[in-house]
Protein backbone atom coordinates (compact mmCIF):
# COMPACT_ATOMS: atom_id res chain seq x y z
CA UNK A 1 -13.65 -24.08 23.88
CA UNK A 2 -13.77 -21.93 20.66
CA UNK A 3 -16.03 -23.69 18.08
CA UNK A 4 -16.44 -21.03 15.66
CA UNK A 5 -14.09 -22.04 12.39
CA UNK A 6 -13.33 -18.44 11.38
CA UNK A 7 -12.44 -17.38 14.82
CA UNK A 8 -9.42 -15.22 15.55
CA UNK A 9 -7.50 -16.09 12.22
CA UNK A 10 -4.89 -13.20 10.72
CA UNK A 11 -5.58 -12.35 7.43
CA UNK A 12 -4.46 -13.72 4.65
CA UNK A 13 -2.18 -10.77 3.76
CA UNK A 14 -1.66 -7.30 4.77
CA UNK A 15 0.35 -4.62 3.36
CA UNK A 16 2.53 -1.70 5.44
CA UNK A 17 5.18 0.27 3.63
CA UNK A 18 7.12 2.81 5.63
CA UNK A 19 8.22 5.69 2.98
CA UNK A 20 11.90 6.73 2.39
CA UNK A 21 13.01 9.84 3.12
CA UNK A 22 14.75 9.63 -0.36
CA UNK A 23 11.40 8.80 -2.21
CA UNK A 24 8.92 11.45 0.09
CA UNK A 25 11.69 13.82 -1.09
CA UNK A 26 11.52 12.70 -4.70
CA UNK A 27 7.59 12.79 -4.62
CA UNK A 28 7.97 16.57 -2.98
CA UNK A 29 9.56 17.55 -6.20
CA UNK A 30 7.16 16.47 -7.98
CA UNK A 31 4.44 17.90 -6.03
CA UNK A 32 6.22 21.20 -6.13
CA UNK A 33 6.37 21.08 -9.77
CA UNK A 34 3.29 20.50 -10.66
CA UNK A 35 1.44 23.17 -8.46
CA UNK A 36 4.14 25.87 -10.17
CA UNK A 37 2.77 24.67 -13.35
CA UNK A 38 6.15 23.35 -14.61
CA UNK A 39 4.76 19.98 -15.40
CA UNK A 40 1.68 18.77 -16.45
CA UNK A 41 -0.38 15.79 -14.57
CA UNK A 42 0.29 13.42 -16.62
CA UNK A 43 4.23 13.73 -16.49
CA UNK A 44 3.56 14.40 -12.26
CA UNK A 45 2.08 10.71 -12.65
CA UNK A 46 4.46 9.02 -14.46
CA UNK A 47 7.21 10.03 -12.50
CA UNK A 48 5.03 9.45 -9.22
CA UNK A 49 5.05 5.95 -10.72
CA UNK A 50 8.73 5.57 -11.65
CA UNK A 51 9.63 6.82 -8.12
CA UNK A 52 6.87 3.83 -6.32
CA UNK A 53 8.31 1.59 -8.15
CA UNK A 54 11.82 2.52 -7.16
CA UNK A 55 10.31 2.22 -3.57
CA UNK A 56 7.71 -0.92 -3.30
CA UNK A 57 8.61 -4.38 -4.80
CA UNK A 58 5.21 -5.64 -4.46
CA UNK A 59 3.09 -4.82 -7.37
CA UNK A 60 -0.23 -5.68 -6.29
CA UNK A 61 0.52 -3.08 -3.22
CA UNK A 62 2.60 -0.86 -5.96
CA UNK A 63 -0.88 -0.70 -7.89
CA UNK A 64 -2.21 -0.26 -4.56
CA UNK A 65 -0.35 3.14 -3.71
CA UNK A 66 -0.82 4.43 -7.87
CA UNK A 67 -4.27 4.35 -6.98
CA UNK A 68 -4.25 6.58 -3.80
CA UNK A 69 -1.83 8.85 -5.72
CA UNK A 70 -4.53 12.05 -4.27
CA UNK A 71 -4.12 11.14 -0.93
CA UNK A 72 -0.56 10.22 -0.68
CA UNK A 73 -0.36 13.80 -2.64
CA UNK A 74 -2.57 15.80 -0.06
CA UNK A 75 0.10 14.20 2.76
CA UNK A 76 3.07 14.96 1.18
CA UNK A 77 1.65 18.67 0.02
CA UNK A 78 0.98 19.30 3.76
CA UNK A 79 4.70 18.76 4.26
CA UNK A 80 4.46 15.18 6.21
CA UNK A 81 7.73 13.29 6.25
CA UNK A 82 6.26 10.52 7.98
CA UNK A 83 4.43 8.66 5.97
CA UNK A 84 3.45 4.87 5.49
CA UNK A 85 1.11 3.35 3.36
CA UNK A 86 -1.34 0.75 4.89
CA UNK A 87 -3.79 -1.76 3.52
CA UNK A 88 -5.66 -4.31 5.31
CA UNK A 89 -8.58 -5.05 3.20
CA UNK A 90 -7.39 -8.65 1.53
């Protein structure tokens, strides 16, 4: 018999997002743009935002995926098409 109260029990929430094709192309433009120079970072990050928040409904996990902007960047500069976001830490 299991006595331990906090045994085995799923978290409270977790977050997985599979990324369009449509919006990994999207965020490819953008990526593309701003290492030519034709946009500054601060226009690459609003439209990084406008096209999230075309993709993910949540906004706690929206928020979420603004704040790893480098890293979904550094995936999606290495030409990955495959790409979800994950978050387990709730």
């Amino acid at each position: 018999m299991i006595t331990n109260p906090g045994w085995n029990k799923p978290e409270k929430r977790a977050y997985f997002h599979q990324i369009s094709p449509d919006c990994i192309s999207k965020l490819e433009e953008v990526v593309t743009s701003l290492s030519k120079g034709e946009i500054d970072v601060e226009t690459a990050f609003r439209r990084y935002e406008q096209i999230l928040s075309d993709e993910i409904n949540d906004p706690e996990f929206l928020a979420f995926a603004i704040g790893n902007l480098n890293e979904l960047s550094s995936y999606i500069a290495k030409g990955k098409v495959n790409i979800r976001i994950h978050r387990n830490d709730l």
